[in-house]
PDB file of N, CA and C in Angstrom:
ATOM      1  N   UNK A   1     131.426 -82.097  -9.896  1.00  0.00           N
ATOM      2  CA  UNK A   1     130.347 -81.245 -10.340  1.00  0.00           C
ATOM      3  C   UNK A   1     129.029 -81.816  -9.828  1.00  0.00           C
ATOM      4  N   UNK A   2     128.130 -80.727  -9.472  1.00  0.00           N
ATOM      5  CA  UNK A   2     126.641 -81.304  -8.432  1.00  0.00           C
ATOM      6  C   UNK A   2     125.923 -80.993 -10.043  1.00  0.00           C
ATOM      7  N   UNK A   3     125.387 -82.387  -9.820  1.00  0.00           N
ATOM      8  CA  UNK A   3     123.762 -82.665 -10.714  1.00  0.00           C
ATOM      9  C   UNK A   3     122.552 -82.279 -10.330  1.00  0.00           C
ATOM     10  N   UNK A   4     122.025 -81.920 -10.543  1.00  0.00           N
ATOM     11  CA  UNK A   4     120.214 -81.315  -9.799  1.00  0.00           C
ATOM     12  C   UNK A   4     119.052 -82.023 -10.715  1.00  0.00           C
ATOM     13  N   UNK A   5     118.495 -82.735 -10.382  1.00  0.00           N
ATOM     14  CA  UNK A   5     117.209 -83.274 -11.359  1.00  0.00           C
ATOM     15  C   UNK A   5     115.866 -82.937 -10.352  1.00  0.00           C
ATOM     16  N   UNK A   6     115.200 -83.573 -11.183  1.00  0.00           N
ATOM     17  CA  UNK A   6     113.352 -82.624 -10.500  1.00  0.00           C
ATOM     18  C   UNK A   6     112.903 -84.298 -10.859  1.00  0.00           C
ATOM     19  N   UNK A   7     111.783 -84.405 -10.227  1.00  0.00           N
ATOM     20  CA  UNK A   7     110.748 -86.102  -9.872  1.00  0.00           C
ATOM     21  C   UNK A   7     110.482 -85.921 -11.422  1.00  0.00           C
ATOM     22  N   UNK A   8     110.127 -85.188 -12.505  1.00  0.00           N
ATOM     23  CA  UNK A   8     109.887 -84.928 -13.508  1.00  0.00           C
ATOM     24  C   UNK A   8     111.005 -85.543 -14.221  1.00  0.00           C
ATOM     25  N   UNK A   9     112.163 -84.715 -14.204  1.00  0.00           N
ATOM     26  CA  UNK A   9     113.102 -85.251 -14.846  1.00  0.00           C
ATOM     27  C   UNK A   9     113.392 -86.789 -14.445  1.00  0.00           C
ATOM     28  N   UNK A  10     113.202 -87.301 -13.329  1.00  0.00           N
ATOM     29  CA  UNK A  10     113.497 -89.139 -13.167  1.00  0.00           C
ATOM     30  C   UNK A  10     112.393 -89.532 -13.639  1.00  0.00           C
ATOM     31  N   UNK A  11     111.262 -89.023 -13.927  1.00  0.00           N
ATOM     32  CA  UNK A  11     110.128 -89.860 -14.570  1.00  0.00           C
ATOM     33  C   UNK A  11     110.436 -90.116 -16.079  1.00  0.00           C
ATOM     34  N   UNK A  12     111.103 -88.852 -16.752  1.00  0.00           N
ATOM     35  CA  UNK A  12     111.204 -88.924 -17.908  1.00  0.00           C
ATOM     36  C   UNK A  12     112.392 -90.111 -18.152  1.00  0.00           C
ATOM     37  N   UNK A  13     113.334 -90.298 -17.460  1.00  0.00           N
ATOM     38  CA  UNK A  13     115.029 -90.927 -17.610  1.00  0.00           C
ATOM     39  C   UNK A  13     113.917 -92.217 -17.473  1.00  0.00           C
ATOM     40  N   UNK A  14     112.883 -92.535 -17.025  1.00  0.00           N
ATOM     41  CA  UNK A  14     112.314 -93.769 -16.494  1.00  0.00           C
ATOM     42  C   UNK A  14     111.549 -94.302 -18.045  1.00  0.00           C
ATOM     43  N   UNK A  15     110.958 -93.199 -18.622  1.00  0.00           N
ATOM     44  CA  UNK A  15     110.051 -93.413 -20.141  1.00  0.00           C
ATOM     45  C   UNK A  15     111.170 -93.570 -20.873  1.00  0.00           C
ATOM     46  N   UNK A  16     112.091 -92.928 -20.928  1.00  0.00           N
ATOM     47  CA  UNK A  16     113.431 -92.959 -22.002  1.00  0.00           C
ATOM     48  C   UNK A  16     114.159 -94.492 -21.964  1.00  0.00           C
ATOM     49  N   UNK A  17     114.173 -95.085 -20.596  1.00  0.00           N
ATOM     50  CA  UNK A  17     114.447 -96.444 -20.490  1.00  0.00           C
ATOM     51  C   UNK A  17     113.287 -97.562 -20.709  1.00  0.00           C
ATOM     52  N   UNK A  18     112.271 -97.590 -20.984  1.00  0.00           N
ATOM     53  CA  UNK A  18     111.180 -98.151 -21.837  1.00  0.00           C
ATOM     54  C   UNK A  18     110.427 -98.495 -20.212  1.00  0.00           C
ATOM     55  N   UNK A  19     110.644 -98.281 -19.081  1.00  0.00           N
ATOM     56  CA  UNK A  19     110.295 -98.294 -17.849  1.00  0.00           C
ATOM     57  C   UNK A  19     108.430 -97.839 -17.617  1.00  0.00           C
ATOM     58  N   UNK A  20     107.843 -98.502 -17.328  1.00  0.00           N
ATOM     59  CA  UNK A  20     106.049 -98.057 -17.438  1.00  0.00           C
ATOM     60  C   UNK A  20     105.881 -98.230 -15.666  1.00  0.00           C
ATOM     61  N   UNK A  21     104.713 -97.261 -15.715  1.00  0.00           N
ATOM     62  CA  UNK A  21     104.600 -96.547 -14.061  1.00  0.00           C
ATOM     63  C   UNK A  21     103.016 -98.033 -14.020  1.00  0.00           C
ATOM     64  N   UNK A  22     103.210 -99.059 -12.499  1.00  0.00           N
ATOM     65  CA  UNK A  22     102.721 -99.793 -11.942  1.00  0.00           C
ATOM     66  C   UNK A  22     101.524 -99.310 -11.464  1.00  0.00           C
ATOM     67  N   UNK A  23     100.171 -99.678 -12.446  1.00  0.00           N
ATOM     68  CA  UNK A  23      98.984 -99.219 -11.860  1.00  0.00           C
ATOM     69  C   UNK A  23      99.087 -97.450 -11.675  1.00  0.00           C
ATOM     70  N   UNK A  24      98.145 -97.569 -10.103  1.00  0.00           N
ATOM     71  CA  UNK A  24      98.293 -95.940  -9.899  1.00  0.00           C
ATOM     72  C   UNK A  24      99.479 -95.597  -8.639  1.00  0.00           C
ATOM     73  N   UNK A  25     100.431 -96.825  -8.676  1.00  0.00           N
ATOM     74  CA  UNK A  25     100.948 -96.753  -7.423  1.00  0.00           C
ATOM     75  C   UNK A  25     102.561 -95.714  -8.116  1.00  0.00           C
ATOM     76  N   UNK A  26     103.871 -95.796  -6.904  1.00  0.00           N
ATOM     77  CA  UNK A  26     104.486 -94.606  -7.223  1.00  0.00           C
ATOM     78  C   UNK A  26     105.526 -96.156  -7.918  1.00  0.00           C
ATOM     79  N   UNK A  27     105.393 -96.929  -8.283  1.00  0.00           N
ATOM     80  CA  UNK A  27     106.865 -97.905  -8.758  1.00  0.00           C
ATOM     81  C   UNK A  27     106.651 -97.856 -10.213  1.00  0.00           C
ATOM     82  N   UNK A  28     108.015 -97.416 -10.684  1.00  0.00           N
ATOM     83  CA  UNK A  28     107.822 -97.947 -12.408  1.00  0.00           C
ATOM     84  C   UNK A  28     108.762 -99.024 -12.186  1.00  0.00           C
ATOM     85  N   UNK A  29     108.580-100.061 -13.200  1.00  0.00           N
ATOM     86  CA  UNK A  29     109.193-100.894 -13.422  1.00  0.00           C
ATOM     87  C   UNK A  29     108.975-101.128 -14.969  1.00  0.00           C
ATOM     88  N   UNK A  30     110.463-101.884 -15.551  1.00  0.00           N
ATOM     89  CA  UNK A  30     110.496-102.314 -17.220  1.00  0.00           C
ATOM     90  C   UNK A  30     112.211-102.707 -17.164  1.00  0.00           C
ATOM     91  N   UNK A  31     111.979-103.024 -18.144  1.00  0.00           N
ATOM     92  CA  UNK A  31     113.856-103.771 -18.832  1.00  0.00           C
ATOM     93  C   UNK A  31     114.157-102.842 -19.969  1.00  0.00           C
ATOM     94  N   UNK A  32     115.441-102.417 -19.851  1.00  0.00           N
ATOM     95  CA  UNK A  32     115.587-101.161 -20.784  1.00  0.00           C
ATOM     96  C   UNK A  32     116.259-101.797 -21.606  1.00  0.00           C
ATOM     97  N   UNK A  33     116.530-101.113 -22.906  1.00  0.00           N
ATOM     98  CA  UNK A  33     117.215-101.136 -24.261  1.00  0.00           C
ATOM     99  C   UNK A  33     118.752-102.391 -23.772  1.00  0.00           C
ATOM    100  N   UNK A  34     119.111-102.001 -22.664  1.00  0.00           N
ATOM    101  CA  UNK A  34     120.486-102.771 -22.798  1.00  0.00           C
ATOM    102  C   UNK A  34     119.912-104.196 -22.261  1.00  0.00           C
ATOM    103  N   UNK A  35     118.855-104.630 -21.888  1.00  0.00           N
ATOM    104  CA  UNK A  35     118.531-105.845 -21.272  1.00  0.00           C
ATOM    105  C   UNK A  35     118.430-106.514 -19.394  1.00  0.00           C
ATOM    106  N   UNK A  36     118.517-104.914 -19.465  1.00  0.00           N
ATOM    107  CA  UNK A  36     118.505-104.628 -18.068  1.00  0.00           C
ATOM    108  C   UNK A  36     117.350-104.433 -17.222  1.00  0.00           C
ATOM    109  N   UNK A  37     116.834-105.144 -16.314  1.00  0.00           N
ATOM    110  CA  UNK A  37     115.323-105.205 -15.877  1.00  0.00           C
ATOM    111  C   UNK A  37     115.800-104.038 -14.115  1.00  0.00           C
ATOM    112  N   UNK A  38     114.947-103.145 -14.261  1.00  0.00           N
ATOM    113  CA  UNK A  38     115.047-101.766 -12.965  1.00  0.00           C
ATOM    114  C   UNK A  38     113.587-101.736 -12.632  1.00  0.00           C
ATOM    115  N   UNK A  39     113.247-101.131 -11.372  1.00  0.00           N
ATOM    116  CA  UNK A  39     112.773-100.970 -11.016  1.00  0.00           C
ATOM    117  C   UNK A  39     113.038 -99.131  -9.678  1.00  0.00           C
ATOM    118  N   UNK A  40     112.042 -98.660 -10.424  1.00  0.00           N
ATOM    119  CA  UNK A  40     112.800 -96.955  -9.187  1.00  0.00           C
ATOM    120  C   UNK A  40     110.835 -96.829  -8.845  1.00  0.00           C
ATOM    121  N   UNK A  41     111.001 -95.932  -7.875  1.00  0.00           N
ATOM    122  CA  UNK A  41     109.818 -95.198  -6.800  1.00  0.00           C
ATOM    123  C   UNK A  41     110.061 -93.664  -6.743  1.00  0.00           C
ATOM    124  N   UNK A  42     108.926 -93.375  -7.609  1.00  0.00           N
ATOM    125  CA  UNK A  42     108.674 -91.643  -8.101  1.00  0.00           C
ATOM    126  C   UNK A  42     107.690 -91.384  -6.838  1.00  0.00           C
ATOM    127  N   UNK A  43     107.890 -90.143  -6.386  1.00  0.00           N
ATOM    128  CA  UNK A  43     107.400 -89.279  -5.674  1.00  0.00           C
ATOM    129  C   UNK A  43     107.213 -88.288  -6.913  1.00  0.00           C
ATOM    130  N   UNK A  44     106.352 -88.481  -7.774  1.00  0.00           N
ATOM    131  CA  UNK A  44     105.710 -87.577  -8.553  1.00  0.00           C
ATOM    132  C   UNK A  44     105.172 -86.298  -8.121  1.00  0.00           C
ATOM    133  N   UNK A  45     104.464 -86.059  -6.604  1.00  0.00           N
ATOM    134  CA  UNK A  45     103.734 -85.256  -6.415  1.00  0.00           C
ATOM    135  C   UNK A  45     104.709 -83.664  -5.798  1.00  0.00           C
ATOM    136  N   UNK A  46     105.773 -84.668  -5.364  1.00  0.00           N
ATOM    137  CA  UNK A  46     106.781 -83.647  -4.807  1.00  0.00           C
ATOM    138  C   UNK A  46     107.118 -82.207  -5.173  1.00  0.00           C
ATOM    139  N   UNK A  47     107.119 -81.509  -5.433  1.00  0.00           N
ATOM    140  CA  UNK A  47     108.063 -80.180  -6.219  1.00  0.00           C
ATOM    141  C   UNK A  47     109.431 -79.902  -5.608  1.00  0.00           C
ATOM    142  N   UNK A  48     110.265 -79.287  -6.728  1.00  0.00           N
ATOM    143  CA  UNK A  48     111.363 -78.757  -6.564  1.00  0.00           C
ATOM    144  C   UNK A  48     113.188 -80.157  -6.752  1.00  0.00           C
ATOM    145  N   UNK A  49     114.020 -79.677  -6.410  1.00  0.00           N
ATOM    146  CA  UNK A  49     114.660 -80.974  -6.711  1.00  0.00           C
ATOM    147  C   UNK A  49     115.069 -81.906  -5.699  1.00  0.00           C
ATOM    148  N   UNK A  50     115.501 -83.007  -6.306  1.00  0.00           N
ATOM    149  CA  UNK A  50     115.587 -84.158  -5.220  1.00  0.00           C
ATOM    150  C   UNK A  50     116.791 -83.922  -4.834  1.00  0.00           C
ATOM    151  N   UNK A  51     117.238 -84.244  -3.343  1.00  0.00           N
ATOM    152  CA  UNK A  51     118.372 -84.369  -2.738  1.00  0.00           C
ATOM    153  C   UNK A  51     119.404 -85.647  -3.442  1.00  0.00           C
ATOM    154  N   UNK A  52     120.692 -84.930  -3.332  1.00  0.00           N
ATOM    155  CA  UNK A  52     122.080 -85.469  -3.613  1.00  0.00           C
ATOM    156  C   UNK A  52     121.974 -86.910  -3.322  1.00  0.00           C
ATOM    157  N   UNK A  53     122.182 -87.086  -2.294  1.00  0.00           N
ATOM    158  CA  UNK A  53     121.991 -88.520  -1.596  1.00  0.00           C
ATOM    159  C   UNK A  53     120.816 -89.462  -2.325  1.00  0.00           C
ATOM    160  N   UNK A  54     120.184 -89.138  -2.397  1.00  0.00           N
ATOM    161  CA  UNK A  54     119.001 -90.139  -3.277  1.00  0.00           C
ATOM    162  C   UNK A  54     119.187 -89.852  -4.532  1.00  0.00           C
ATOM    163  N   UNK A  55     119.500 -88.914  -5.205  1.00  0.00           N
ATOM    164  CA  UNK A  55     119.738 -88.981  -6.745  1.00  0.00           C
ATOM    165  C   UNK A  55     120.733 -90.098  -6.827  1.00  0.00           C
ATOM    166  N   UNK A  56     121.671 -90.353  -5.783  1.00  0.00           N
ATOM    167  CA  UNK A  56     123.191 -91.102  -6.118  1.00  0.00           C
ATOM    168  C   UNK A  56     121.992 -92.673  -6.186  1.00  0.00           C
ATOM    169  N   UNK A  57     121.450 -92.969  -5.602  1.00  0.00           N
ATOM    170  CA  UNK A  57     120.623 -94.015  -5.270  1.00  0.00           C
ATOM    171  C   UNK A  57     119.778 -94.716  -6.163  1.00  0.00           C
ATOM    172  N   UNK A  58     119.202 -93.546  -6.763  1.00  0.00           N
ATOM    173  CA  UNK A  58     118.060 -93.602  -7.919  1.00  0.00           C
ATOM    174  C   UNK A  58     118.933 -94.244  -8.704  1.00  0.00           C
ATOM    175  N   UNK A  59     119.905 -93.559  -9.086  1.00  0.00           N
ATOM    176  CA  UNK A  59     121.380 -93.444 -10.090  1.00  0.00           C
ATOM    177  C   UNK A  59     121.768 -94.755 -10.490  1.00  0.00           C
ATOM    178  N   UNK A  60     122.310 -95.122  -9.236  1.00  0.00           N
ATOM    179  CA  UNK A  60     123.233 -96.776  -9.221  1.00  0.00           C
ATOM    180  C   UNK A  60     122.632 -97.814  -8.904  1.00  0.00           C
ATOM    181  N   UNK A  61     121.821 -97.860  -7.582  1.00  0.00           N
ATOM    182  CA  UNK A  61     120.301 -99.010  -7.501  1.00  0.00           C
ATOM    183  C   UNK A  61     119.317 -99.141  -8.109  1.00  0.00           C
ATOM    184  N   UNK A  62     118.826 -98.247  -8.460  1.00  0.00           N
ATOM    185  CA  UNK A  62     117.558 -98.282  -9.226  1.00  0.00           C
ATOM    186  C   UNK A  62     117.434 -98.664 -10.242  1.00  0.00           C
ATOM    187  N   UNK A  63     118.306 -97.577 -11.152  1.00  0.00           N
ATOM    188  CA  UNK A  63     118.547 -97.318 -12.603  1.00  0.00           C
ATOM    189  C   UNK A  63     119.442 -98.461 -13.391  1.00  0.00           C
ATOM    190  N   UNK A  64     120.381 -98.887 -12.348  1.00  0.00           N
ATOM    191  CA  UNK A  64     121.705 -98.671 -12.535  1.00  0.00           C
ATOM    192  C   UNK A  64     122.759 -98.517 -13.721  1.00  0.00           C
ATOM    193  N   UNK A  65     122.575 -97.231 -13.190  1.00  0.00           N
ATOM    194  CA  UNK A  65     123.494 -96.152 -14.183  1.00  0.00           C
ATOM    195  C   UNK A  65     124.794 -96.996 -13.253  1.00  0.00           C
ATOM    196  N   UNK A  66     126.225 -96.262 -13.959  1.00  0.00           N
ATOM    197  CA  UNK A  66     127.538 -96.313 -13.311  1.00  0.00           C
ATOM    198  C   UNK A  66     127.526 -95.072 -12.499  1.00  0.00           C
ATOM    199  N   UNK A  67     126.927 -94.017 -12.582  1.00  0.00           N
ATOM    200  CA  UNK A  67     127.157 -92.799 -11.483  1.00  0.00           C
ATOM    201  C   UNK A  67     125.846 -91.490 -11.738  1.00  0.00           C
ATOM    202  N   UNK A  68     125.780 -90.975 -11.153  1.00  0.00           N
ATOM    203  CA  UNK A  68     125.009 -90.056 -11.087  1.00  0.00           C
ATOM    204  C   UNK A  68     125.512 -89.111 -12.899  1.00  0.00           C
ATOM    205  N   UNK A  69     127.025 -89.078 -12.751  1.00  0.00           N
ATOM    206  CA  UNK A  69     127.542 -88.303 -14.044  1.00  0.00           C
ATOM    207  C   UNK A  69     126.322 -88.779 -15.363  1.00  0.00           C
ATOM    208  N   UNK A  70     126.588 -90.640 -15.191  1.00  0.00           N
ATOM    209  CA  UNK A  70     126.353 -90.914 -16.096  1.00  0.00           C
ATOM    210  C   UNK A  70     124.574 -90.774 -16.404  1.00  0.00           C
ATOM    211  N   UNK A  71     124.210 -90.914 -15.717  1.00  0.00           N
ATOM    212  CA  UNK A  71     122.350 -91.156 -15.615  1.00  0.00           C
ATOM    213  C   UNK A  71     121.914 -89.456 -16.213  1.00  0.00           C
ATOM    214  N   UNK A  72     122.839 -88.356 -16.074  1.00  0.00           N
ATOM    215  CA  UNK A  72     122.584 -87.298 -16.202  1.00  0.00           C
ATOM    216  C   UNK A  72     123.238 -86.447 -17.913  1.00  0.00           C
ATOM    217  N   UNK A  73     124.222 -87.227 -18.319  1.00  0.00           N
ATOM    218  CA  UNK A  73     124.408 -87.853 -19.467  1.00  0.00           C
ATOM    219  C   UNK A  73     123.567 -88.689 -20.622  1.00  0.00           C
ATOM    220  N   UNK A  74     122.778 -89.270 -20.211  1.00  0.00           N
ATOM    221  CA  UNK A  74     121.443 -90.093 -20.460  1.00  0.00           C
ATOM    222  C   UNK A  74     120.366 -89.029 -20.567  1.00  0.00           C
ATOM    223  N   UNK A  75     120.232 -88.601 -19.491  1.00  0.00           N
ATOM    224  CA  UNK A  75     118.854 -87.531 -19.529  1.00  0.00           C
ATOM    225  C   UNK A  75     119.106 -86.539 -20.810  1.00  0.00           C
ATOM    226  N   UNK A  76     120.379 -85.347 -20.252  1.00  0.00           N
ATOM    227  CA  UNK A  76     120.196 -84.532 -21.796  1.00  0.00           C
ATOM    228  C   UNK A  76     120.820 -85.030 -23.110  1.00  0.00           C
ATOM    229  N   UNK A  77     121.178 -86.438 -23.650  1.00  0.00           N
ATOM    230  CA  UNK A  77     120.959 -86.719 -24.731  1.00  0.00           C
ATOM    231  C   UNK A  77     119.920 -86.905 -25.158  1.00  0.00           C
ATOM    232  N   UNK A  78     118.871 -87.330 -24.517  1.00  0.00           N
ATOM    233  CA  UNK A  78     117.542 -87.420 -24.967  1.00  0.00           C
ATOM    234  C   UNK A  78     116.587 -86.377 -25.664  1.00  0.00           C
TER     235      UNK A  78
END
């Protein structure tokens, strides 16, 4: 099943993980609830949704979620 998120929606998965946006630049960085220190790069200004390939990215490097399933699992419990 394909996931679709918007720069909006990864900003929010980023506040929901206690994650705070660096100055005025595009990096949030923070250590979330599980003790986990991330760091992801919002293209805030963008519209519309982000491509497959970089959601998987955001997902498992960034975030690291276990999969795109899961990071999107995360979002609408919130």
């Amino acid at each position: 099943m394909g996931y679709t998120f918007t720069w909006d929606d990864i900003e929010q998965i980023c506040r929901n993980l206690g994650m705070k946006r660096q100055g005025k630049s595009a990096v949030w960085k923070g250590i979330g609830p599980d003790g986990i220190k991330r760091t992801c790069i919002i293209h805030a200004k963008h519209k519309g949704n982000v491509g497959s390939g970089l959601i998987h990215k955001i997902a498992t490097k960034e975030l690291k979620f276990a999969s795109v399933e899961e990071m999107y699992h995360f979002f609408k419990g919130k």
